[in-house]
PDB file of N, CA and C in Angstrom:
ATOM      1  N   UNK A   1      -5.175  -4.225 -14.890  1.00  0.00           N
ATOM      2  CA  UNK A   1      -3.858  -3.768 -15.319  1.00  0.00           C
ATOM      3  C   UNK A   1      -3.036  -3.417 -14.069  1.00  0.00           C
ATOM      4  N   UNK A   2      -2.337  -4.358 -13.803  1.00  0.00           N
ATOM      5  CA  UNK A   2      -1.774  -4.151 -12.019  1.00  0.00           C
ATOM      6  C   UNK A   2      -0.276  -3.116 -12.207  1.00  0.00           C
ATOM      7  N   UNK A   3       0.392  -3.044 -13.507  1.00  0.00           N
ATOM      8  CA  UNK A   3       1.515  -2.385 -13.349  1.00  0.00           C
ATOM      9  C   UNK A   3       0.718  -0.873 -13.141  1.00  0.00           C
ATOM     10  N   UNK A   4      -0.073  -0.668 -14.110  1.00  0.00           N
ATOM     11  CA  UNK A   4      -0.935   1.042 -13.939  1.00  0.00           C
ATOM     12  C   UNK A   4      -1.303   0.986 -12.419  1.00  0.00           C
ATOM     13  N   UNK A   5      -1.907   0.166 -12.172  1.00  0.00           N
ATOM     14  CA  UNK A   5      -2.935   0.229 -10.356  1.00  0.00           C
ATOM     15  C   UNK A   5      -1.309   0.188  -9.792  1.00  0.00           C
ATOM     16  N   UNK A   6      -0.272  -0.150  -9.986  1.00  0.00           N
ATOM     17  CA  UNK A   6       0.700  -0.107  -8.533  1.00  0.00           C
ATOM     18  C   UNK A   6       1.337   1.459  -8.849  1.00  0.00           C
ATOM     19  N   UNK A   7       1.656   1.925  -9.767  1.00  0.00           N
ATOM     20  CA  UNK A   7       2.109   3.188 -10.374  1.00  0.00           C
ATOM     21  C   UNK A   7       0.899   4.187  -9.779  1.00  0.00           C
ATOM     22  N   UNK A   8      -0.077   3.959  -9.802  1.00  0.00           N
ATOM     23  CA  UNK A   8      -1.252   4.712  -8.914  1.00  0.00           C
ATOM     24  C   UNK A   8      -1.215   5.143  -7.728  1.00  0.00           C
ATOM     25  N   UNK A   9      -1.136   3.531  -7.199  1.00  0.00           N
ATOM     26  CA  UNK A   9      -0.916   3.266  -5.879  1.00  0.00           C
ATOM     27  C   UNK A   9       0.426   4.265  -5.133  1.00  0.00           C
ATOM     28  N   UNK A  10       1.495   4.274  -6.302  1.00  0.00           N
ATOM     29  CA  UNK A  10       2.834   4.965  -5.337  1.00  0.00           C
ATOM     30  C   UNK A  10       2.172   6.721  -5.913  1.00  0.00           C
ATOM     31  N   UNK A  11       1.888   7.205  -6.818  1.00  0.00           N
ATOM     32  CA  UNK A  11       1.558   8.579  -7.270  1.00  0.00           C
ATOM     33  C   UNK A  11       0.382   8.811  -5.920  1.00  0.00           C
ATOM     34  N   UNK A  12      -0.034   7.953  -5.308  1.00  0.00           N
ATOM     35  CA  UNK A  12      -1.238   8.580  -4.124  1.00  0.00           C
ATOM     36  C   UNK A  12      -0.882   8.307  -3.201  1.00  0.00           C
ATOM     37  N   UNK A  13       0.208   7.959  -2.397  1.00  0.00           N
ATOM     38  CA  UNK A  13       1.050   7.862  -1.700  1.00  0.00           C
ATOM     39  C   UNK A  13       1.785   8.861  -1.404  1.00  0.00           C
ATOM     40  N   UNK A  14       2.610   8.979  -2.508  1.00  0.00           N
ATOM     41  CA  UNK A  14       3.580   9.830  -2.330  1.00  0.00           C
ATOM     42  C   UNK A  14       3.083  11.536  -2.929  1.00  0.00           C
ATOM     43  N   UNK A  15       2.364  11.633  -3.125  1.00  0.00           N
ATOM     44  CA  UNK A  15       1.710  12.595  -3.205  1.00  0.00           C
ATOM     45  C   UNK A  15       1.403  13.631  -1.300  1.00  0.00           C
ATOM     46  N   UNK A  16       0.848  12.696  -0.886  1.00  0.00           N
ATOM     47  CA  UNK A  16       0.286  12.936   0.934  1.00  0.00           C
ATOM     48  C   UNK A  16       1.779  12.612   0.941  1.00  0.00           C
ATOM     49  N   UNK A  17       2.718  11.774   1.023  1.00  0.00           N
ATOM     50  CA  UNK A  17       4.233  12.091   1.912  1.00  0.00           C
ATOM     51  C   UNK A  17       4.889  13.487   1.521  1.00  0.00           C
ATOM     52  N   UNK A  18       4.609  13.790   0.443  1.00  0.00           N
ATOM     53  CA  UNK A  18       5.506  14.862  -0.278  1.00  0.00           C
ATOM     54  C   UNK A  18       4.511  16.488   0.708  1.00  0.00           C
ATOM     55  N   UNK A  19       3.217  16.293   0.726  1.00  0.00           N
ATOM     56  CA  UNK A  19       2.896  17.096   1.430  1.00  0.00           C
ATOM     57  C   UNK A  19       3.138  17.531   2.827  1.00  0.00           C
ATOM     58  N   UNK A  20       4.254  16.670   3.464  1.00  0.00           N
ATOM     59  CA  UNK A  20       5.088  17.142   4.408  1.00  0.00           C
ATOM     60  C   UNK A  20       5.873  17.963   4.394  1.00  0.00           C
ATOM     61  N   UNK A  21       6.713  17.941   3.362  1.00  0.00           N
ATOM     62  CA  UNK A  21       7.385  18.757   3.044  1.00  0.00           C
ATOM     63  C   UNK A  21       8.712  18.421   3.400  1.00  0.00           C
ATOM     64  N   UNK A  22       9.520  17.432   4.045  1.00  0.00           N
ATOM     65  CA  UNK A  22      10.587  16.818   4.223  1.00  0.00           C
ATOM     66  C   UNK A  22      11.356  15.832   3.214  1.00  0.00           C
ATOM     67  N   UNK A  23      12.333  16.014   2.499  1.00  0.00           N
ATOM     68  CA  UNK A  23      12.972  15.807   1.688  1.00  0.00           C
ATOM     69  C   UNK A  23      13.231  14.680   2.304  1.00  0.00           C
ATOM     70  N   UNK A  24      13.765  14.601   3.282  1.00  0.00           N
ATOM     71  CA  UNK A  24      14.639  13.519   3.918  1.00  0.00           C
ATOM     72  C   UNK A  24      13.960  12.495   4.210  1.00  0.00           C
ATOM     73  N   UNK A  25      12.417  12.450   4.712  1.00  0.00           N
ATOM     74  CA  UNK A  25      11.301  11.534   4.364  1.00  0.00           C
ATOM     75  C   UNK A  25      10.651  10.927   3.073  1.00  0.00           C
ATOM     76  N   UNK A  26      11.244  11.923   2.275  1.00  0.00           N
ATOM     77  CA  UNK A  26      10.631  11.096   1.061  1.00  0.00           C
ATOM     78  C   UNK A  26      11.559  10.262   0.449  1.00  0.00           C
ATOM     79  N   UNK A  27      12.857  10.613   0.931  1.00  0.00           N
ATOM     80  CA  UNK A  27      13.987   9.659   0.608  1.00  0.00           C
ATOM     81  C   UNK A  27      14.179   8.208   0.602  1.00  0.00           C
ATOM     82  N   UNK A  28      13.948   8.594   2.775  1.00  0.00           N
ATOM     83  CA  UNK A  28      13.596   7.449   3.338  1.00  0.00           C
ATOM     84  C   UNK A  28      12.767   6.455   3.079  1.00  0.00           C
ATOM     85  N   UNK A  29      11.425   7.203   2.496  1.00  0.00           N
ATOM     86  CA  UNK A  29      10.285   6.151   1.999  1.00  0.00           C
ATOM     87  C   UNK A  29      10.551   5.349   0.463  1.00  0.00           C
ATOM     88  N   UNK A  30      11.100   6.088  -0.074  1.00  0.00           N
ATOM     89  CA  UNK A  30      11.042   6.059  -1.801  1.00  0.00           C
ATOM     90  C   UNK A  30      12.015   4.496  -1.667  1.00  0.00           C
ATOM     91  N   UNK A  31      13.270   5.008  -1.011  1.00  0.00           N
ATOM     92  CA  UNK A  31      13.938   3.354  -0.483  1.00  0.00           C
ATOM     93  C   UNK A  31      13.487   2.318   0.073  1.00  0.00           C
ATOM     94  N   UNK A  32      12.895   2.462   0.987  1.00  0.00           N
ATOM     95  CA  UNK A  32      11.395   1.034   1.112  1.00  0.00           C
ATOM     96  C   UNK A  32      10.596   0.883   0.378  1.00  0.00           C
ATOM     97  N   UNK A  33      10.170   1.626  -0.156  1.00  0.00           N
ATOM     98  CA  UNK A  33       8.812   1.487  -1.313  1.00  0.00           C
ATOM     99  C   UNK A  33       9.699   0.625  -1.888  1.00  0.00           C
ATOM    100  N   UNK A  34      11.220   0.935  -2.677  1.00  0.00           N
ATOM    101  CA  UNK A  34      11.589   0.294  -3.806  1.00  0.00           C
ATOM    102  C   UNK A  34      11.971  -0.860  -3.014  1.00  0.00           C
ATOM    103  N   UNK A  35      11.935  -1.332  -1.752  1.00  0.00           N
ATOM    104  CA  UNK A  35      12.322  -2.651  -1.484  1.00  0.00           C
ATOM    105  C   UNK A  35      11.164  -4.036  -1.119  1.00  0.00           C
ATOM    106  N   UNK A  36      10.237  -3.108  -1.325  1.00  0.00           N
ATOM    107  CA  UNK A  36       8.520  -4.010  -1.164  1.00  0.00           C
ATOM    108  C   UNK A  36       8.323  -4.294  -2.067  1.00  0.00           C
ATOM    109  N   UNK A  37       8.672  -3.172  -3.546  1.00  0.00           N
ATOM    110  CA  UNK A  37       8.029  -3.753  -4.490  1.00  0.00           C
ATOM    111  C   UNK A  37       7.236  -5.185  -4.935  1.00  0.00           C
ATOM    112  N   UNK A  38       8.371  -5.552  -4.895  1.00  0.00           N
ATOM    113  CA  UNK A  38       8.322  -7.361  -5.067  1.00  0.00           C
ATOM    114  C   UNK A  38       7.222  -8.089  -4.545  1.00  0.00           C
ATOM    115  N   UNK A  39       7.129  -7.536  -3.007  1.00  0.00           N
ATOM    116  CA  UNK A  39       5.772  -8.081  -2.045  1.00  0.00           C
ATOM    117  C   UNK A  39       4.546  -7.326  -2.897  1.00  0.00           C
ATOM    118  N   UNK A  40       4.462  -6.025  -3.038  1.00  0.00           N
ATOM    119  CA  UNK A  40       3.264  -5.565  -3.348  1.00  0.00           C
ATOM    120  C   UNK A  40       2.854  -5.692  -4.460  1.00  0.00           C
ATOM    121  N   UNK A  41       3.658  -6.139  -5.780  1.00  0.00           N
ATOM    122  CA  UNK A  41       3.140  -6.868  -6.743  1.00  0.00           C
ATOM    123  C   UNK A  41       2.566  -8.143  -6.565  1.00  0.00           C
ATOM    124  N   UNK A  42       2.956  -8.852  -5.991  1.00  0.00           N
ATOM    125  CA  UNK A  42       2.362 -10.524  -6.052  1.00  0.00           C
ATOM    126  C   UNK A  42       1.301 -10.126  -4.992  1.00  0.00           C
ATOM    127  N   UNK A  43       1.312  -9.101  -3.814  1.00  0.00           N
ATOM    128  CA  UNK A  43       0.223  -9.086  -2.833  1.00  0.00           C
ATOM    129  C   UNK A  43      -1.135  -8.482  -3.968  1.00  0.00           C
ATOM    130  N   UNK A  44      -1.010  -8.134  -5.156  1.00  0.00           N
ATOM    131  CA  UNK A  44      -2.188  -7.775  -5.599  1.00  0.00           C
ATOM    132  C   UNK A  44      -3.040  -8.143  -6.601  1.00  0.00           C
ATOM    133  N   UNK A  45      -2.576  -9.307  -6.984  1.00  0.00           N
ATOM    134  CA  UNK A  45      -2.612 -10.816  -7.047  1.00  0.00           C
ATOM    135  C   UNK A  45      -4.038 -11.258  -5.903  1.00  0.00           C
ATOM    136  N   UNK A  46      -3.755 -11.193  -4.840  1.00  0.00           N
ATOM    137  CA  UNK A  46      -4.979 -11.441  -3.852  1.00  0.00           C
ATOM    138  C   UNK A  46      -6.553 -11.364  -4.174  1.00  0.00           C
ATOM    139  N   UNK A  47      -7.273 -11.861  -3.971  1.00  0.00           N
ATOM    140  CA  UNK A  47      -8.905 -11.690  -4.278  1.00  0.00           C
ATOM    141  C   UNK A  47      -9.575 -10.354  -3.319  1.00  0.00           C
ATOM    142  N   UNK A  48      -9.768  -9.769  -5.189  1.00  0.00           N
ATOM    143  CA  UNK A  48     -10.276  -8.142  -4.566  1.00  0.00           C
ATOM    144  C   UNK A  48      -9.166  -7.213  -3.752  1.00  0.00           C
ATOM    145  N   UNK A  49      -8.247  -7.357  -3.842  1.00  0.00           N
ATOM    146  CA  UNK A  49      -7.359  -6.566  -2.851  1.00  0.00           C
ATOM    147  C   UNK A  49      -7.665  -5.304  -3.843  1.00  0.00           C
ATOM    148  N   UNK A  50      -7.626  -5.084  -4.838  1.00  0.00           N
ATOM    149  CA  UNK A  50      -7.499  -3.828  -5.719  1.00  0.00           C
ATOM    150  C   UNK A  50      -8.665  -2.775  -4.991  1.00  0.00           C
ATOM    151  N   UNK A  51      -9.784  -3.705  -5.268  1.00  0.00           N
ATOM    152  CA  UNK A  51     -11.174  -3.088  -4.842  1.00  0.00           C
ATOM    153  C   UNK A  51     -11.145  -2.175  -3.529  1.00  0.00           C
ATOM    154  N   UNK A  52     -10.529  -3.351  -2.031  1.00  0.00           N
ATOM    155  CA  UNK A  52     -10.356  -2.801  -0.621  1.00  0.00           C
ATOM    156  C   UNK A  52      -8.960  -1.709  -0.775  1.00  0.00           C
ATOM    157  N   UNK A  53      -8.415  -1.776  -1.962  1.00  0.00           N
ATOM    158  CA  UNK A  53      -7.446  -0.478  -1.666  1.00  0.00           C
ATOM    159  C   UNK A  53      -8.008   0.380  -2.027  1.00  0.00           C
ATOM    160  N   UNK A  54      -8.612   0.822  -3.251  1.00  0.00           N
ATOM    161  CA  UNK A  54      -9.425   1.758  -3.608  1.00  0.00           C
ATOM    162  C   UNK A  54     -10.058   2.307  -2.630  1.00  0.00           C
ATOM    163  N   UNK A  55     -11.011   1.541  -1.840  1.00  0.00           N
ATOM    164  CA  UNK A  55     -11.909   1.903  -0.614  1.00  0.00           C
ATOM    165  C   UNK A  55     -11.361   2.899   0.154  1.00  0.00           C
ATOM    166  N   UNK A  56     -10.106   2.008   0.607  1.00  0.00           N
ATOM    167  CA  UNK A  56      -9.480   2.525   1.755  1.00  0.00           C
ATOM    168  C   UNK A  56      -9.037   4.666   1.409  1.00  0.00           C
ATOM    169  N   UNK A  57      -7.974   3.952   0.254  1.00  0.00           N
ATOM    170  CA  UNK A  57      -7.470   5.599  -0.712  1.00  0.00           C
ATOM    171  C   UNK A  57      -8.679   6.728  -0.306  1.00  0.00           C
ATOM    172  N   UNK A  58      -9.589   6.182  -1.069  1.00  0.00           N
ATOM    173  CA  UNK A  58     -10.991   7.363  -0.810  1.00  0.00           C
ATOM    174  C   UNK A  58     -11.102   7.484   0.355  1.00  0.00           C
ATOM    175  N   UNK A  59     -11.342   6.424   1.975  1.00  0.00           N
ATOM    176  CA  UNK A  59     -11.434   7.314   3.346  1.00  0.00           C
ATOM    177  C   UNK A  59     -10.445   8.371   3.576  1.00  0.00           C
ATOM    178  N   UNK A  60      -9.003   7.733   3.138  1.00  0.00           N
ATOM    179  CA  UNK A  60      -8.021   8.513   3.725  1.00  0.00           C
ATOM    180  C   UNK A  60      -7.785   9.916   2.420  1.00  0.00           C
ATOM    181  N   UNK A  61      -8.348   9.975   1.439  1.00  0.00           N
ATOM    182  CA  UNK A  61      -8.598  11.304   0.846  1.00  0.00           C
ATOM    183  C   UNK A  61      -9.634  12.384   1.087  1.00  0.00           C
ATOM    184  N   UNK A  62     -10.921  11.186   1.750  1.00  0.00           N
ATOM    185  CA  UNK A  62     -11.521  12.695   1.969  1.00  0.00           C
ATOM    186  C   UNK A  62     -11.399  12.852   3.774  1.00  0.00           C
ATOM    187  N   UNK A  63     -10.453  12.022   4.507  1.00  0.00           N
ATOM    188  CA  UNK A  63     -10.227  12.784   5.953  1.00  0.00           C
ATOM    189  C   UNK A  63      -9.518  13.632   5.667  1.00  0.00           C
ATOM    190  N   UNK A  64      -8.139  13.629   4.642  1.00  0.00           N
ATOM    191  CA  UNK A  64      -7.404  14.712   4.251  1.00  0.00           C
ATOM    192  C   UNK A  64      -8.343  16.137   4.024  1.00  0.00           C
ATOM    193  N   UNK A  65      -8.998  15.772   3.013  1.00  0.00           N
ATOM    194  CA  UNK A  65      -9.848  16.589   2.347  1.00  0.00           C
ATOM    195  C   UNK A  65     -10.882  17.576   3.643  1.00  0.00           C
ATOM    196  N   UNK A  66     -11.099  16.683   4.371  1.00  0.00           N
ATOM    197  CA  UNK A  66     -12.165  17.206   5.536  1.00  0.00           C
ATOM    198  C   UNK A  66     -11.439  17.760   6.885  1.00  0.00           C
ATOM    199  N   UNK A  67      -9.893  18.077   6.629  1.00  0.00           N
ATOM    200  CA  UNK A  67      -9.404  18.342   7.438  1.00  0.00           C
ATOM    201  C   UNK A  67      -9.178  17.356   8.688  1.00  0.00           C
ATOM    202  N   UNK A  68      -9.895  15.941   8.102  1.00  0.00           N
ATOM    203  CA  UNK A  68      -9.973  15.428  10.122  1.00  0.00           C
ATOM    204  C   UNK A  68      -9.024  14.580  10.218  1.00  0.00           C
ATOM    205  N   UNK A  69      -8.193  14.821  11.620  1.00  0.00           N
ATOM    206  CA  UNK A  69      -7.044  14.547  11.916  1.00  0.00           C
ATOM    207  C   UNK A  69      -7.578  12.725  12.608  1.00  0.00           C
ATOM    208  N   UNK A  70      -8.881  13.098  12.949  1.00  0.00           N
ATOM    209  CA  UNK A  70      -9.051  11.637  14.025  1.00  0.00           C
ATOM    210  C   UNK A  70      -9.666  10.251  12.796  1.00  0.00           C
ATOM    211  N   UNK A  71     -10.138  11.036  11.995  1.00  0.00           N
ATOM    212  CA  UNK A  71     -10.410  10.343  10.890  1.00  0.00           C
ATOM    213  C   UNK A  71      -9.420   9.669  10.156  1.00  0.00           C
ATOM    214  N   UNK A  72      -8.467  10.487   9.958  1.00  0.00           N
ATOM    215  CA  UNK A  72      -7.066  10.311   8.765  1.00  0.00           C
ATOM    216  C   UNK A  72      -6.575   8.872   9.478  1.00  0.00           C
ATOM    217  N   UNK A  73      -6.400   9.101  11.035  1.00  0.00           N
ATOM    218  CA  UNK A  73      -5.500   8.404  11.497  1.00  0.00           C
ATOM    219  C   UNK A  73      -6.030   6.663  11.260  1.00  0.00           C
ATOM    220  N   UNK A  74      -7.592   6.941  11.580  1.00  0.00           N
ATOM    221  CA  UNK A  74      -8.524   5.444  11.525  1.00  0.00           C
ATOM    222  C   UNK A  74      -8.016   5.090  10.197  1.00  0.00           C
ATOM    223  N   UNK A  75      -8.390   5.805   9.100  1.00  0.00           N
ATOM    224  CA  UNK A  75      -8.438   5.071   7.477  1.00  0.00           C
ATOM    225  C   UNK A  75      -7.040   4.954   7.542  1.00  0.00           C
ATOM    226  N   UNK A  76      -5.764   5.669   7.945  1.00  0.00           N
ATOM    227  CA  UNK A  76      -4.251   5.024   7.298  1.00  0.00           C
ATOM    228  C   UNK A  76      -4.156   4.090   8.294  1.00  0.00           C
ATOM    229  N   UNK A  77      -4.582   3.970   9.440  1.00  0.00           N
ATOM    230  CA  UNK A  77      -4.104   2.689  10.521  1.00  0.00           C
ATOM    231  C   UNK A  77      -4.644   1.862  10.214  1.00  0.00           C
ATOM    232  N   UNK A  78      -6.283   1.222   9.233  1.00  0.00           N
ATOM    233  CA  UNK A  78      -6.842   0.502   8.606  1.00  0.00           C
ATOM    234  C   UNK A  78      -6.037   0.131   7.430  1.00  0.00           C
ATOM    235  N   UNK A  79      -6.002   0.840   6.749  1.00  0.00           N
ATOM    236  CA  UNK A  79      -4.614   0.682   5.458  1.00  0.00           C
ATOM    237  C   UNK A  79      -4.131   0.033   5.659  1.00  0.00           C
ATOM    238  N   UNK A  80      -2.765   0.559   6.582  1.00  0.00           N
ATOM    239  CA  UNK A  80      -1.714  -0.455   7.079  1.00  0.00           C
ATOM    240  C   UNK A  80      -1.915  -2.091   7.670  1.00  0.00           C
ATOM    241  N   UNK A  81      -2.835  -1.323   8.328  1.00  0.00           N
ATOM    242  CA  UNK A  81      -3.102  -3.192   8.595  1.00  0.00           C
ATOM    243  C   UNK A  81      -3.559  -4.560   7.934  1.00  0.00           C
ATOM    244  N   UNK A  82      -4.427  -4.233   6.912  1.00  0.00           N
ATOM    245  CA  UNK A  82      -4.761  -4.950   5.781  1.00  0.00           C
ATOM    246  C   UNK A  82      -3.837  -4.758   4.841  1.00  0.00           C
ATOM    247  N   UNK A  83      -3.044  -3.946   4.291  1.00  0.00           N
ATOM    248  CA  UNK A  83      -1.907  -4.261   3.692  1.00  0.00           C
ATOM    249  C   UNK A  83      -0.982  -5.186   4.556  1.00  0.00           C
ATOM    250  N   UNK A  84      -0.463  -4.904   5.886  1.00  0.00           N
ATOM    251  CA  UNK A  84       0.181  -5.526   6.472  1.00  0.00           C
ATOM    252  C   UNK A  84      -0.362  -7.200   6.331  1.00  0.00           C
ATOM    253  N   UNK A  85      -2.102  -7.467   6.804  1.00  0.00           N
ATOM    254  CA  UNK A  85      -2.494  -9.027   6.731  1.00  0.00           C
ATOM    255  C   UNK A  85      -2.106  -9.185   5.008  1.00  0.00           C
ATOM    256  N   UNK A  86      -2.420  -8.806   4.138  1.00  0.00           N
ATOM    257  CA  UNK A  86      -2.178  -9.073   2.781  1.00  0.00           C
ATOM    258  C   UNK A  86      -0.715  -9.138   2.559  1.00  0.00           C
ATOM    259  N   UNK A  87       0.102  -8.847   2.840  1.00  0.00           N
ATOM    260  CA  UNK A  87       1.152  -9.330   2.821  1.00  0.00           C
ATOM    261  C   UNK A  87       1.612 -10.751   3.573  1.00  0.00           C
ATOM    262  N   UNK A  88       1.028 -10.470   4.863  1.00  0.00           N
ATOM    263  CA  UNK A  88       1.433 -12.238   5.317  1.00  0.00           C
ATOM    264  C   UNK A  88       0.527 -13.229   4.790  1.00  0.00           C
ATOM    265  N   UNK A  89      -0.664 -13.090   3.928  1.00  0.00           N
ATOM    266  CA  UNK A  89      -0.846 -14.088   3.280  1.00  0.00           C
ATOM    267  C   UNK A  89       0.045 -14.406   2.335  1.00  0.00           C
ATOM    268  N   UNK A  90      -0.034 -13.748   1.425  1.00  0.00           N
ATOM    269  CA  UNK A  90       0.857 -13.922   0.478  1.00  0.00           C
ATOM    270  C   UNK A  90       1.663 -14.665   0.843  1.00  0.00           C
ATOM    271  N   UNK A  91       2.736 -14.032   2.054  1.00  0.00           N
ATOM    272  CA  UNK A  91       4.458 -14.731   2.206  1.00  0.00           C
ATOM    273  C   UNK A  91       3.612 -16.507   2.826  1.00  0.00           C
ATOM    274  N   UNK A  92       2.512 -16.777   3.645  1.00  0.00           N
ATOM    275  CA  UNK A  92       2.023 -17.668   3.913  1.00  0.00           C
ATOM    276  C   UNK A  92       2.237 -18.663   2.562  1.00  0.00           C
ATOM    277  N   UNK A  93       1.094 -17.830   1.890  1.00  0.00           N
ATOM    278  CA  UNK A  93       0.761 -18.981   0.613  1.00  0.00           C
ATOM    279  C   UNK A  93       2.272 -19.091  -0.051  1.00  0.00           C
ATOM    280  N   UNK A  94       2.845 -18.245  -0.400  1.00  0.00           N
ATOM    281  CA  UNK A  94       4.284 -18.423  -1.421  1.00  0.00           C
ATOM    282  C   UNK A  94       4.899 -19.413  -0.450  1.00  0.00           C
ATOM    283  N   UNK A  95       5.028 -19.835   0.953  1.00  0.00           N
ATOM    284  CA  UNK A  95       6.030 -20.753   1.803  1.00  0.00           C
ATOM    285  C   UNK A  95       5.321 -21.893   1.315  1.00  0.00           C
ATOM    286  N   UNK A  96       3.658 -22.219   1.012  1.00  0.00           N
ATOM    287  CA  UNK A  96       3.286 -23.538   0.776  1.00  0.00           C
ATOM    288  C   UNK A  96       3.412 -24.032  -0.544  1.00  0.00           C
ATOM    289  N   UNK A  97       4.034 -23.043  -1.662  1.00  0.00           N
ATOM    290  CA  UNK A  97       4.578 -23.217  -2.884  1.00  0.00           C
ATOM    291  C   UNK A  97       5.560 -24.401  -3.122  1.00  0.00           C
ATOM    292  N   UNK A  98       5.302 -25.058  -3.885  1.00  0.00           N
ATOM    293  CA  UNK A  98       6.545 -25.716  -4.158  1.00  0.00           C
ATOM    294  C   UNK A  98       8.055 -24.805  -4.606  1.00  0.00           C
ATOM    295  N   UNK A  99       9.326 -24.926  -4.076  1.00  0.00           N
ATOM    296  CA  UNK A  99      10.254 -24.060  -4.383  1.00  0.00           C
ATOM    297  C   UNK A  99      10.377 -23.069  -5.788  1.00  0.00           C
ATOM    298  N   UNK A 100       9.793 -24.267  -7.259  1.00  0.00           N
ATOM    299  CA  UNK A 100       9.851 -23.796  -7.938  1.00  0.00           C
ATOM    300  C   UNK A 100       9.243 -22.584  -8.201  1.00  0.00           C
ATOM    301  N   UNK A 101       8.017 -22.854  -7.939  1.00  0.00           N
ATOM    302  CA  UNK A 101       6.739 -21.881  -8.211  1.00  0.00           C
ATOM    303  C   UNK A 101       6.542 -20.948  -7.450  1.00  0.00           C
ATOM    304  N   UNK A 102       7.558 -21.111  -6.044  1.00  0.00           N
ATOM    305  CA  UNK A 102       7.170 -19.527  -5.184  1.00  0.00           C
ATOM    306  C   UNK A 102       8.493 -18.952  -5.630  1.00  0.00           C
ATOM    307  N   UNK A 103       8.888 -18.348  -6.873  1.00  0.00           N
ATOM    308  CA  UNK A 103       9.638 -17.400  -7.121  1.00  0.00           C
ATOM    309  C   UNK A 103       9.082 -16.467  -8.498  1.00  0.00           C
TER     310      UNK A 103
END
């Protein structure tokens, strides 16, 4: 059920941004979030991507959880980056689409 898993996905997100406590950051983010959308629906689509996000969520909840700052940084800089490769597949595979079908 990918609309529930992406609605997840932003409630555990923005959950840790909001724990900053900067209004003006969550602003900032909430406006990119709403401009990825598009990518991060079809990116989850991908084989198993659901599974390696899950993974990931749990390191970076219990470095939160464990206080560790050197930890946090490994699991969200891991995050990002496999979200980041999962996204250029995607835009990869959607360019070898025929016009019709990559929309």
């Amino acid at each position: 059920d990918y609309p529930r898993f992406l609605e997840a996905n932003r409630r555990f997100h923005f959950t840790i941004y909001e724990a900053a406590g900067s209004r003006y950051l969550i602003n900032m983010i909430a406006g990119l979030w709403d401009l990825a959308e598009r990518y991060r629906y079809r990116y989850m689509f991908l084989k198993d991507r659901a599974d390696v996000i899950q993974g990931e969520h749990r390191a970076i909840l219990a470095a939160c959880q464990a206080h560790d700052a050197a930890a946090l940084r490994q699991a969200i800089s891991a995050h990002m980056n496999h979200t980041l490769e999962g996204v250029r597949a995607y835009l990869i595979a959607e360019q070898d689409l025929p016009e019709s079908e990559a929309d």
